[in-house]
N, C-alpha and C. Protein backbone atom coordinates (compact mmCIF):
# COMPACT_ATOMS: atom_id res chain seq x y z
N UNK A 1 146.33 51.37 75.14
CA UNK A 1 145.63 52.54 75.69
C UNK A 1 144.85 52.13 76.94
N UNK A 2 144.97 53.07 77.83
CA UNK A 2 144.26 52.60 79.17
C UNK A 2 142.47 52.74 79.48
N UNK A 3 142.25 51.89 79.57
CA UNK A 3 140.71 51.73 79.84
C UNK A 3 140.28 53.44 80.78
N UNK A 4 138.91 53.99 79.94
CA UNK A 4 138.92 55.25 80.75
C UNK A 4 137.51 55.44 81.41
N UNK A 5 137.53 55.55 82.42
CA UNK A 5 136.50 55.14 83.59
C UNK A 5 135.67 57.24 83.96
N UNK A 6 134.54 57.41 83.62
CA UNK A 6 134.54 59.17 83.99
C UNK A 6 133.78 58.49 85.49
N UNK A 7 133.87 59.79 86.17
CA UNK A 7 133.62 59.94 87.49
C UNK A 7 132.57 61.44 87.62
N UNK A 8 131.26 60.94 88.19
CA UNK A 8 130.57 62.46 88.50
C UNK A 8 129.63 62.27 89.41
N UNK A 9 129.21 63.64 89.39
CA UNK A 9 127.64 63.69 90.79
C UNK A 9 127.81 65.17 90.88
N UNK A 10 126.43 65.12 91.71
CA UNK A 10 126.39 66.64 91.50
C UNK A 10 126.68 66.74 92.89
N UNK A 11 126.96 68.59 92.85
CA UNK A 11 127.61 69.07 93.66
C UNK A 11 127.39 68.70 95.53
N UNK A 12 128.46 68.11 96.00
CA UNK A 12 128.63 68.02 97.72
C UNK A 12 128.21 66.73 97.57
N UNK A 13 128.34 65.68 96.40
CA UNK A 13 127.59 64.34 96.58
C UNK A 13 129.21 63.09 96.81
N UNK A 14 130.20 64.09 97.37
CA UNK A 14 131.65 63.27 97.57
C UNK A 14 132.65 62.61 96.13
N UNK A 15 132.12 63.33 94.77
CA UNK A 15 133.07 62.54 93.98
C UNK A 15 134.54 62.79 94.15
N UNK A 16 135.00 63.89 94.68
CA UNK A 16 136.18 64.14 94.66
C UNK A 16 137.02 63.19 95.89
N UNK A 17 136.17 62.69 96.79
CA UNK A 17 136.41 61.86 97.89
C UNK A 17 136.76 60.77 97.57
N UNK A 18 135.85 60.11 96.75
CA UNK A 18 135.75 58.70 96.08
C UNK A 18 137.47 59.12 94.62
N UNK A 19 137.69 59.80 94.40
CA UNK A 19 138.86 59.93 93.40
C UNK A 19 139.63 60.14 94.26
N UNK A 20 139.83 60.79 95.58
CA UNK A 20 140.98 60.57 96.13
C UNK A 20 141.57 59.19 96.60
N UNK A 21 140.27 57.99 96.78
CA UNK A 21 140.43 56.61 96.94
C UNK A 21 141.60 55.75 95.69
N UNK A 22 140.62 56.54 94.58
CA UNK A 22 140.72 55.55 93.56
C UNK A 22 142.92 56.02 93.46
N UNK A 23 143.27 57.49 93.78
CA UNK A 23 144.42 57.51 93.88
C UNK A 23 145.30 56.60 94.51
N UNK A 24 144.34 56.59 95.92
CA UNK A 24 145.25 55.57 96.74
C UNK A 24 145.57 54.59 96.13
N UNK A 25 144.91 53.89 95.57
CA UNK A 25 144.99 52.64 94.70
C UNK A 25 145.75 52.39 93.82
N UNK A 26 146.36 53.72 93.27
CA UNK A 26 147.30 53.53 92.44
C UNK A 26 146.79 54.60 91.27
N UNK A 27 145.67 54.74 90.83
CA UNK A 27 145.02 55.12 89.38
C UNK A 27 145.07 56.81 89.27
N UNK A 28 145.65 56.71 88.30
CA UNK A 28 145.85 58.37 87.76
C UNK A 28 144.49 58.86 87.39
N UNK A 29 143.95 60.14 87.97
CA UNK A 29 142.96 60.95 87.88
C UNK A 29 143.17 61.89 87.14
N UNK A 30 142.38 62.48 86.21
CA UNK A 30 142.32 63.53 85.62
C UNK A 30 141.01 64.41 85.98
N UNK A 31 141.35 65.63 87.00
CA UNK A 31 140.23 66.26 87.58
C UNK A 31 140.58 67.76 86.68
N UNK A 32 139.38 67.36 86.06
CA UNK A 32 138.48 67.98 84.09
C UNK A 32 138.43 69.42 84.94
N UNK A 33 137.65 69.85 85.85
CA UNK A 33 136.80 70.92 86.63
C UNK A 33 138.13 71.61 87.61
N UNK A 34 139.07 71.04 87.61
CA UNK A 34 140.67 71.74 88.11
C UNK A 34 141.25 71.89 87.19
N UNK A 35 141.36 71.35 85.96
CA UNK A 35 142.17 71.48 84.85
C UNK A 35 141.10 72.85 83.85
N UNK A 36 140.26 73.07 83.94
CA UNK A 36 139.44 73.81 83.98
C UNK A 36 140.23 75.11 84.43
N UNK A 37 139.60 75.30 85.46
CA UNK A 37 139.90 76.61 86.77
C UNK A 37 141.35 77.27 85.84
N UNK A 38 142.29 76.38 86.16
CA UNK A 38 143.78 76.31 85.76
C UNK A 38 143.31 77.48 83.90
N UNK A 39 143.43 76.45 83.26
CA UNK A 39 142.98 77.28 81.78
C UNK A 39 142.13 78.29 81.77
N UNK A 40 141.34 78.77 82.54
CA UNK A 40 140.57 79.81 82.46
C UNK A 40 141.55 81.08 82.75
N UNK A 41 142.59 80.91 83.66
CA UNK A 41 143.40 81.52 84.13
C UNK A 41 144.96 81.87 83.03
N UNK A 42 145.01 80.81 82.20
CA UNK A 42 146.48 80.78 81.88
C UNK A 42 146.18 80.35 79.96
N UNK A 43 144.95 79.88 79.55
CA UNK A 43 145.16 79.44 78.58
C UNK A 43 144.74 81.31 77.19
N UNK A 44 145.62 81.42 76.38
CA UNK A 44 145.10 82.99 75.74
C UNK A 44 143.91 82.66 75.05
N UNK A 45 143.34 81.32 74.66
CA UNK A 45 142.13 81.49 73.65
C UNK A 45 140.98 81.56 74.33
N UNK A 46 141.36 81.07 75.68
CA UNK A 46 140.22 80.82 76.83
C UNK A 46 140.12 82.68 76.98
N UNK A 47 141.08 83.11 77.49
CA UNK A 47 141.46 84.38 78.19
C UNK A 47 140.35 85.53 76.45
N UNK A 48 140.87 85.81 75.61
CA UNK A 48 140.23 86.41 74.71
C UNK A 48 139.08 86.40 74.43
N UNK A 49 138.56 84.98 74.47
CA UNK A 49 137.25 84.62 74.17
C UNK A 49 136.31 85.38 75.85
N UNK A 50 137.01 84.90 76.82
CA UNK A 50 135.82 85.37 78.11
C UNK A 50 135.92 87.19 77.80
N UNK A 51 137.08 87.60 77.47
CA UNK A 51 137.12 89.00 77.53
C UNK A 51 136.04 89.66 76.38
N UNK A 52 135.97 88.71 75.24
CA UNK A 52 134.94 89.20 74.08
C UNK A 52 133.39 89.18 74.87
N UNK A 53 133.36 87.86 75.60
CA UNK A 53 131.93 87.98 76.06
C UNK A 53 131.95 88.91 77.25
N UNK A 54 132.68 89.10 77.74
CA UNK A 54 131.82 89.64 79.58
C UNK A 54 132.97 90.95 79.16
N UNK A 55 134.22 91.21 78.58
CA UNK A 55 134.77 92.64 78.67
C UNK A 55 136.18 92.25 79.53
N UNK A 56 137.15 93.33 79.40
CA UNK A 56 138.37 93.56 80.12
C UNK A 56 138.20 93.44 81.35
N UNK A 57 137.29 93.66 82.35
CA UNK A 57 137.01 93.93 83.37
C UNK A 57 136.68 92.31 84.46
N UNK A 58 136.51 91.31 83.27
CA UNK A 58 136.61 90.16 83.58
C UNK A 58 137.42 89.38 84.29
N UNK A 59 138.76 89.91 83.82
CA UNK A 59 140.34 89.88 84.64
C UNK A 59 140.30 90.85 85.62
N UNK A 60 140.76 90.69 86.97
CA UNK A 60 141.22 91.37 87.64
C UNK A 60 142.87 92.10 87.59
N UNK A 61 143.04 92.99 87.76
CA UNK A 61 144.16 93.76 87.10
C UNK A 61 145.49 92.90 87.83
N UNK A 62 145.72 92.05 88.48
CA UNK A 62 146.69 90.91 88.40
C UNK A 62 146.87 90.13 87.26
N UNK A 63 145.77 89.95 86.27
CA UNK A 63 145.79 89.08 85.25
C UNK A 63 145.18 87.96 85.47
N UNK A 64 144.54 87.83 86.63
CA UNK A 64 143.58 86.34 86.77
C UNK A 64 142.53 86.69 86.36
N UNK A 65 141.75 85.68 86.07
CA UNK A 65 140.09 86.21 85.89
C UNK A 65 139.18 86.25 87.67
N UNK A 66 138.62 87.29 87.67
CA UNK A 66 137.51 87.34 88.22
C UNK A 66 136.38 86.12 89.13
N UNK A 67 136.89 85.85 89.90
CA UNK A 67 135.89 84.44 89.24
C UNK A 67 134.54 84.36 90.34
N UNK A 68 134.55 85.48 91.54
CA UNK A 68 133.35 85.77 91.54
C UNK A 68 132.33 86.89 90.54
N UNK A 69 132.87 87.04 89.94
CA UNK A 69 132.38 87.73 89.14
C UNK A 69 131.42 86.75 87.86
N UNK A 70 132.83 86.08 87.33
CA UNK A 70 132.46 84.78 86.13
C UNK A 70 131.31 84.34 87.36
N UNK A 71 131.18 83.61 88.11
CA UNK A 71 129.98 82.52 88.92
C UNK A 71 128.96 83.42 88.82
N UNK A 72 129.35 84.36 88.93
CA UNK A 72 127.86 85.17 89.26
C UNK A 72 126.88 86.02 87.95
N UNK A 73 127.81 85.70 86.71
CA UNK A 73 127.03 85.33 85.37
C UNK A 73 126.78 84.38 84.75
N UNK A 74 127.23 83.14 85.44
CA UNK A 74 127.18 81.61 84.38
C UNK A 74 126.05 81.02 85.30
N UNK A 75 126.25 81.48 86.62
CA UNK A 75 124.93 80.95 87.53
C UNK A 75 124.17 81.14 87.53
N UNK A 76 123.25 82.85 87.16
CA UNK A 76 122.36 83.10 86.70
C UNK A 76 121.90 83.56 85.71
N UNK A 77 122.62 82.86 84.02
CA UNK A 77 122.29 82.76 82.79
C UNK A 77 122.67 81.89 82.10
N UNK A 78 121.83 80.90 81.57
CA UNK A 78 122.19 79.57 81.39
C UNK A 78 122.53 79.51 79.62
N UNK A 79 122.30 80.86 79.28
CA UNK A 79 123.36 81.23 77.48
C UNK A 79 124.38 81.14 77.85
N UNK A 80 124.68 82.63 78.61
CA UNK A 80 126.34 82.49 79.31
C UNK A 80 127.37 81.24 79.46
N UNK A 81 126.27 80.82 80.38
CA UNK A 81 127.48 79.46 80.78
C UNK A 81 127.42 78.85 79.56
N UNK A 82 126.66 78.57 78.68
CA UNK A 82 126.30 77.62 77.54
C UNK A 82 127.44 78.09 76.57
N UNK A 83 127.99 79.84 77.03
CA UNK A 83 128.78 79.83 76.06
C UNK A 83 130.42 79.94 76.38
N UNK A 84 130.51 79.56 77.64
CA UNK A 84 131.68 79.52 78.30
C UNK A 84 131.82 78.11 78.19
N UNK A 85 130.92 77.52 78.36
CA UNK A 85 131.29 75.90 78.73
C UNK A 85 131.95 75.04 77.10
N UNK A 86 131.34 76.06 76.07
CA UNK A 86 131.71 76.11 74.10
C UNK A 86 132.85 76.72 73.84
N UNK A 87 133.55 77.32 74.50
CA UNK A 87 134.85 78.24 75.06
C UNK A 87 135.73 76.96 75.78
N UNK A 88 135.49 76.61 76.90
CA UNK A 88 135.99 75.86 77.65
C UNK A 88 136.71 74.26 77.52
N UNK A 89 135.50 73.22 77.02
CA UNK A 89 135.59 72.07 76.84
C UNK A 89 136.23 71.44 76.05
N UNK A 90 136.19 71.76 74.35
CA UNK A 90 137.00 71.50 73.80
C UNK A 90 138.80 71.78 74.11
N UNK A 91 139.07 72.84 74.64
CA UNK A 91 139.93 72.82 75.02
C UNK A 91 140.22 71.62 76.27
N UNK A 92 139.98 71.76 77.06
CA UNK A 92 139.59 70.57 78.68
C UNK A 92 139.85 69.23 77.72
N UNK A 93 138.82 68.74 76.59
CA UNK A 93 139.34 67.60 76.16
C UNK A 93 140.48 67.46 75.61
N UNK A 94 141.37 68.82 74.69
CA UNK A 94 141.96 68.10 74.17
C UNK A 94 143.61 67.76 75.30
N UNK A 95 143.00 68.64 76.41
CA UNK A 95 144.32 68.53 77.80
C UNK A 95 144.23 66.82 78.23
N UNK A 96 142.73 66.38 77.97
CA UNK A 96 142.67 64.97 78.80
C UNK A 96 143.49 63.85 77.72
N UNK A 97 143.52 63.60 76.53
CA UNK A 97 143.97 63.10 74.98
C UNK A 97 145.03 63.18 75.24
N UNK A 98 145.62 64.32 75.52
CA UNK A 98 147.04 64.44 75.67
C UNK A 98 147.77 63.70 76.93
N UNK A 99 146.76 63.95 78.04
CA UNK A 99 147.47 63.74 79.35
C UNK A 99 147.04 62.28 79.05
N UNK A 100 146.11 61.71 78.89
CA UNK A 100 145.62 60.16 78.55
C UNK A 100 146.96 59.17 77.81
N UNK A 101 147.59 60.02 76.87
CA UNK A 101 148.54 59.19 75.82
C UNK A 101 149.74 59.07 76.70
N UNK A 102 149.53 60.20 77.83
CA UNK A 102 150.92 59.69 78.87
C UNK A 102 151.17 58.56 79.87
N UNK A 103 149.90 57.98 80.20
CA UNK A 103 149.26 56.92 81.05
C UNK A 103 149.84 55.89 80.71
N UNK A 104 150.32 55.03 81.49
CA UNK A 104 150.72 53.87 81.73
C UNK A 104 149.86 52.73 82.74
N UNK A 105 148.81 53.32 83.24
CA UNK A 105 147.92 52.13 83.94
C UNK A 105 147.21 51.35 83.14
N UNK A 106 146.39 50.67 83.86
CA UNK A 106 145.24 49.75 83.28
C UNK A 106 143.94 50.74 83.01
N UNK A 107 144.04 51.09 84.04
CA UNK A 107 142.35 52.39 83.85
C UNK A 107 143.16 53.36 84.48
N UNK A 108 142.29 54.52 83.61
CA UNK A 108 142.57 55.97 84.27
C UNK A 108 141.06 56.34 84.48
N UNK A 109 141.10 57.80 85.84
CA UNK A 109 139.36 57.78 86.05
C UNK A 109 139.70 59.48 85.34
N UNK A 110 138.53 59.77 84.95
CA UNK A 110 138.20 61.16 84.76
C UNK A 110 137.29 61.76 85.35
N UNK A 111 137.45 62.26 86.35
CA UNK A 111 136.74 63.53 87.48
C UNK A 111 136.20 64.69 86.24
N UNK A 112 134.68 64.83 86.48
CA UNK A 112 134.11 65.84 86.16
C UNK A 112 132.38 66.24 86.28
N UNK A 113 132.02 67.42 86.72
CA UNK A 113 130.89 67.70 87.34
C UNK A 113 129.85 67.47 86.54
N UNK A 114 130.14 67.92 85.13
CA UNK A 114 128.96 67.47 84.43
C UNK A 114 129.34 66.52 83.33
N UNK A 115 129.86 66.06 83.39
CA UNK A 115 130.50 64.37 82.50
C UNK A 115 128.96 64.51 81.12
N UNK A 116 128.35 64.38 81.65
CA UNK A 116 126.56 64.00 80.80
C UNK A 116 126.05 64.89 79.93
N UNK A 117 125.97 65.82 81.15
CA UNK A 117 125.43 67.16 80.35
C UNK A 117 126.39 67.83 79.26
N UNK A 118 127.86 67.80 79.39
CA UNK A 118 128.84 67.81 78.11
C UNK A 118 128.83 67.08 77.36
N UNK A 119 128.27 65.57 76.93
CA UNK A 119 128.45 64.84 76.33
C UNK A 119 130.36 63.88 76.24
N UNK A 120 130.47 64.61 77.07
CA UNK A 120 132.22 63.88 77.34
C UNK A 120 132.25 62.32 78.34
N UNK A 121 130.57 62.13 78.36
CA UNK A 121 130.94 60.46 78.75
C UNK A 121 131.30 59.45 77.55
N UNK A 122 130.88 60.33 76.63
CA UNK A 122 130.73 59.31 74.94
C UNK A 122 132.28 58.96 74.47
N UNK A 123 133.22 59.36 75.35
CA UNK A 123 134.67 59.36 75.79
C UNK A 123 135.01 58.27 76.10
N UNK A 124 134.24 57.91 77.64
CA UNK A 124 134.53 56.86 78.32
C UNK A 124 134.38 55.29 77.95
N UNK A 125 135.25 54.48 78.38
CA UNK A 125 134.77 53.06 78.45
C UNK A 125 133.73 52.97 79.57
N UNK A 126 133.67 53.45 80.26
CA UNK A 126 132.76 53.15 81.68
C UNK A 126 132.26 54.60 82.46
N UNK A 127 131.47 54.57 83.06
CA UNK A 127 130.49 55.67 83.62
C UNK A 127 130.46 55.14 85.26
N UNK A 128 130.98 56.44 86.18
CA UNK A 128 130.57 56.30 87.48
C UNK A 128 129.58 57.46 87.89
N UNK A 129 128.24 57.35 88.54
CA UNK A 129 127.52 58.30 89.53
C UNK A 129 127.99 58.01 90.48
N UNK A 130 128.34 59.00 91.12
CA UNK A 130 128.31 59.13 92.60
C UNK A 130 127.34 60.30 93.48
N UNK A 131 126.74 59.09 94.55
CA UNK A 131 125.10 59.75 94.76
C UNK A 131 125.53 60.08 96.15
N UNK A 132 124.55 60.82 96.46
CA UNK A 132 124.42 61.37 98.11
C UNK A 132 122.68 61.57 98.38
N UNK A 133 122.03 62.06 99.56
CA UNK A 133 121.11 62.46 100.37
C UNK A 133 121.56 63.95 100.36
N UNK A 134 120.73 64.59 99.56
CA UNK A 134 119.90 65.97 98.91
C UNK A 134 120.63 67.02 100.31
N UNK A 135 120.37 66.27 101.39
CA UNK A 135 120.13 67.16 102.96
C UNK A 135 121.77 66.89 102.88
N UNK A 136 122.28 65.66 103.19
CA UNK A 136 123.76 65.52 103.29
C UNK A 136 124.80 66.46 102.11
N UNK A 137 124.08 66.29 101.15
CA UNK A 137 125.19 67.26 99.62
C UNK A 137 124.58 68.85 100.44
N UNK A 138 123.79 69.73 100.64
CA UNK A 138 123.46 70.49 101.05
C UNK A 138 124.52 71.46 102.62
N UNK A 139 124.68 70.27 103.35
CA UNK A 139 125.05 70.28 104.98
C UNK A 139 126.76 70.55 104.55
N UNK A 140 127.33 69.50 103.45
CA UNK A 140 128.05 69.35 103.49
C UNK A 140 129.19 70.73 102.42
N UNK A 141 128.89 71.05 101.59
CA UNK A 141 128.72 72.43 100.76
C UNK A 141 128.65 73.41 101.92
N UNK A 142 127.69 73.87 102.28
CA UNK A 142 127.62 74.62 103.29
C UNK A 142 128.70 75.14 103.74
N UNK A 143 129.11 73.68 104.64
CA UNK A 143 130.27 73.84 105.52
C UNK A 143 131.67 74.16 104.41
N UNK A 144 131.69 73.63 102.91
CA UNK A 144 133.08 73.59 102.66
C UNK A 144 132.97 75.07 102.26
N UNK A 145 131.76 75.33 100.95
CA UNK A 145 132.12 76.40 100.01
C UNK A 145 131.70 78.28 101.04
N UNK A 146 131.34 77.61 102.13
CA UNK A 146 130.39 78.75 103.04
C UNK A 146 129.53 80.15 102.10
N UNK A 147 128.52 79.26 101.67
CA UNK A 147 127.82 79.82 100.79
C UNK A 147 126.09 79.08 101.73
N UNK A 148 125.17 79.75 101.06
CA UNK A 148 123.90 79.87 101.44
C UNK A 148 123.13 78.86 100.88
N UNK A 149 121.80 78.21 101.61
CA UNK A 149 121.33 76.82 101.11
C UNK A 149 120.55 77.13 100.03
N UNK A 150 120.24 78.90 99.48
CA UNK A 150 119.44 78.85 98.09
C UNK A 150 120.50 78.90 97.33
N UNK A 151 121.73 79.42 97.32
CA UNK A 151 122.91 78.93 96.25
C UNK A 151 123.23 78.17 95.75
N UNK A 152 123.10 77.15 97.19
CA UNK A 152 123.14 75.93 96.67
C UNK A 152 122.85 75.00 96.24
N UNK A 153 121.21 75.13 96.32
CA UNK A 153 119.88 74.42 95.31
C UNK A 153 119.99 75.08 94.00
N UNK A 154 120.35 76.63 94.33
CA UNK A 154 120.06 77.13 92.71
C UNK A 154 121.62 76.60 91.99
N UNK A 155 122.11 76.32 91.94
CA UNK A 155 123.55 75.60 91.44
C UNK A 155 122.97 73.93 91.35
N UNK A 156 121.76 73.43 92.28
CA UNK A 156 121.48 72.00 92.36
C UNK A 156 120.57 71.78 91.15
N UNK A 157 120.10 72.69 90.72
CA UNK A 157 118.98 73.01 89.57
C UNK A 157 119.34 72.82 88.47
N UNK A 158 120.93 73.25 88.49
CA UNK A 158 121.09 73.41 87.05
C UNK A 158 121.86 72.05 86.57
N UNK A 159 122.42 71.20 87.48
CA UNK A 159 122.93 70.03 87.43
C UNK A 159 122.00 69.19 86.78
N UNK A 160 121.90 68.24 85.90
CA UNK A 160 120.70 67.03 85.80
C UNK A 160 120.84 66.51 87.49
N UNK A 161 119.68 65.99 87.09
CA UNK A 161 119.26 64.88 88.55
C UNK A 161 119.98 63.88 88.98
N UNK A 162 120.02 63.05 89.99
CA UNK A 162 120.74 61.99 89.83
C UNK A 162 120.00 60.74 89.34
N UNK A 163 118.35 60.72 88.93
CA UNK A 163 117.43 59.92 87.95
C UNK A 163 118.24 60.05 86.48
N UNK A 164 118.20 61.32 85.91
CA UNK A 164 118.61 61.44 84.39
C UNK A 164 119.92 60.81 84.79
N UNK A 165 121.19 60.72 85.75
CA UNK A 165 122.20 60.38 85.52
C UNK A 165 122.60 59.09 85.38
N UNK A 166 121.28 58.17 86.30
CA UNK A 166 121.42 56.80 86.45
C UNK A 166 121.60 56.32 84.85
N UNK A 167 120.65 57.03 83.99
CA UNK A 167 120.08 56.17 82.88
C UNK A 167 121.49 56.00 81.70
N UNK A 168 122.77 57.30 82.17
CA UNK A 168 124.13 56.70 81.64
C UNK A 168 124.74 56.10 82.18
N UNK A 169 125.09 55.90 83.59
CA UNK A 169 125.87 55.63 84.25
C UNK A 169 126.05 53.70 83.89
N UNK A 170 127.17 53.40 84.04
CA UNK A 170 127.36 51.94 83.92
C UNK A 170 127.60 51.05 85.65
N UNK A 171 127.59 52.19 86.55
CA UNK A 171 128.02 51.79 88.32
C UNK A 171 127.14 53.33 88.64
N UNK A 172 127.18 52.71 89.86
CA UNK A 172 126.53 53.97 90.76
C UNK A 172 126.95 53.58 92.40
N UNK A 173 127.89 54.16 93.08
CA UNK A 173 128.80 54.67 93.95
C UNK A 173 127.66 55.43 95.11
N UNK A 174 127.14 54.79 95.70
CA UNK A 174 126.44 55.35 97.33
C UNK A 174 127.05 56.10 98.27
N UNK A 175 127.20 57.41 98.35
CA UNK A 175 128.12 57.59 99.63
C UNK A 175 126.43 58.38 100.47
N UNK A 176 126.17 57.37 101.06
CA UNK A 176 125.40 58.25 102.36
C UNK A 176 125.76 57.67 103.74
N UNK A 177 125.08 56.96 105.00
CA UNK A 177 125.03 56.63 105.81
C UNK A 177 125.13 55.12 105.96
N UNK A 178 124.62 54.32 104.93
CA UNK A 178 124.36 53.11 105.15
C UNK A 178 125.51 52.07 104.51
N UNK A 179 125.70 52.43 102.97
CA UNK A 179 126.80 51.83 102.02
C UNK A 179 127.57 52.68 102.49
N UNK A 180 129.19 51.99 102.85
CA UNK A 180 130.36 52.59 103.05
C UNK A 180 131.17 52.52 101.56
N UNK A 181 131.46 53.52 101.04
CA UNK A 181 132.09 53.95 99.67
C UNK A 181 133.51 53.13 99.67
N UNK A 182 134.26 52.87 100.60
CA UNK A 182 135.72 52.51 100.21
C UNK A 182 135.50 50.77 99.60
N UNK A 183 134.59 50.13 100.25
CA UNK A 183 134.58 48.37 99.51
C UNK A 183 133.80 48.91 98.16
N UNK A 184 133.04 49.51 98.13
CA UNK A 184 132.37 49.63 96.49
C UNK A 184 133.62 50.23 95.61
N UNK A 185 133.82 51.00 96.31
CA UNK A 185 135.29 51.15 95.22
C UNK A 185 136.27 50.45 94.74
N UNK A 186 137.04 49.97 95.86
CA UNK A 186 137.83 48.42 95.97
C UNK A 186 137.10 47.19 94.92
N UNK A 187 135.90 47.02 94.91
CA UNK A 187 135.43 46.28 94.10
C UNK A 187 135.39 46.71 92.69
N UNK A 188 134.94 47.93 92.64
CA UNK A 188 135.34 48.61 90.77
C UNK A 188 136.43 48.20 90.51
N UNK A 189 137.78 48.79 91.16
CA UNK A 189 139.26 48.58 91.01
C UNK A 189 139.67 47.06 90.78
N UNK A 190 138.92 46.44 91.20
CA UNK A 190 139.79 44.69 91.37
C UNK A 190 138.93 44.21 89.96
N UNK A 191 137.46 44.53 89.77
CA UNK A 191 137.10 44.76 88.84
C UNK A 191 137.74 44.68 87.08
N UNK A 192 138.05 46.16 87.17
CA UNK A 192 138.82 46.75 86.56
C UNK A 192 140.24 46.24 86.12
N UNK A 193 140.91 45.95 86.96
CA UNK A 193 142.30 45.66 87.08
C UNK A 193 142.42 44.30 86.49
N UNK A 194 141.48 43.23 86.98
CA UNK A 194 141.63 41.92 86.70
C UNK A 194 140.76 41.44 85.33
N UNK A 195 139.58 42.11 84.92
CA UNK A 195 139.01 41.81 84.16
C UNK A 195 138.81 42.87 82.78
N UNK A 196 139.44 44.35 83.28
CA UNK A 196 139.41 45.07 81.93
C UNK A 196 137.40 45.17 81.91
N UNK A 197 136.56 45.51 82.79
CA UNK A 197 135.30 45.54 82.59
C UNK A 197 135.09 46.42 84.22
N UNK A 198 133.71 46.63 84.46
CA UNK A 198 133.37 47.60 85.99
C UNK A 198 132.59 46.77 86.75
N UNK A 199 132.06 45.29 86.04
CA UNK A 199 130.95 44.63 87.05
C UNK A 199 131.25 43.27 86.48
């Protein structure tokens, strides 16, 4: 079984950047928060269950769900999401178990936003944070999701900190101005690869 490495940070802090590395490298990703999106859309227990809580109207009459609609009740009610995310996850894990038993590497990483706050690091052999500058995750959001800078604090709020995250994390991944992210990575990987450990 392949050594399983989770990957997180909160939002605009580059984890998805740092997993597109770890691809280069060779290592199969499992991105939890796309595999997500995907099932909200296509899976029926997911699909029944959101329609019991929020109504028919949840789907847009194509048959997708809504999903400014969904953000704009899980973002500002933290039952809601509490009960989408009890809807959601178990399912999400048992896609990763499955996709995991197909793996043939040494490590596989698992991409996901709240790794901690789900309790789905208790999964992992190893724990990555990946951190940013508050102003840089902010600037950088902005520009991708073109949304507003109280959206994006109030979405920063509901994330743990990146203090509470240190205290699981087994590595912690710098992407600001000063540490360049591709040798810290390269070093996990050779890490990893040669010793079956992250340090």
């Amino acid at each position: 079984m392949a050594i399983t490495v989770g990957i997180t940070g909160g939002i605009g802090s580059g984890k998805s950047i740092v997993c597109q590395v770890f691809k280069l490298l060779g290592t199969p990703v499992f991105e939890a928060d796309v595999v997500a999106k995907k099932l909200i859309q296509l899976n029926d227990v997911i699909k029944e269950g959101l329609i019991k809580l929020f109504g028919e109207d949840i789907y847009a009459p194509g048959g997708l769900v809504d999903r400014k609609k969904l953000a704009s009740i899980i973002f500002n009610d933290d039952i809601q999401l509490a009960k989408v995310n009890l809807l959601v996850h178990p399912i999400v894990r048992e896609e990763f178990k499955n996709w995991l038993n197909l793996q043939e590497s040494k490590y596989v990483v698992h991409e996901a936003a709240i790794l901690f706050e789900s309790g789905f690091y208790k999964m992992m052999d190893f724990t990555i944070l990946v951190s940013a500058p508050k102003i840089q995750r902010i600037e950088w959001v902005m520009k991708r999701d073109d949304i507003t800078k109280k959206q994006i604090e109030e979405r920063m709020d509901r994330q743990w900190t990146d203090e509470q995250k240190r205290k699981l994390a087994s590595v912690e991944i710098k992407n600001n101005n000063r540490d360049l992210i591709i040798p810290q990575i390269i070093k996990i990987d050779n890490q990893l690869k040669k010793y079956g450990k992250i340090w």
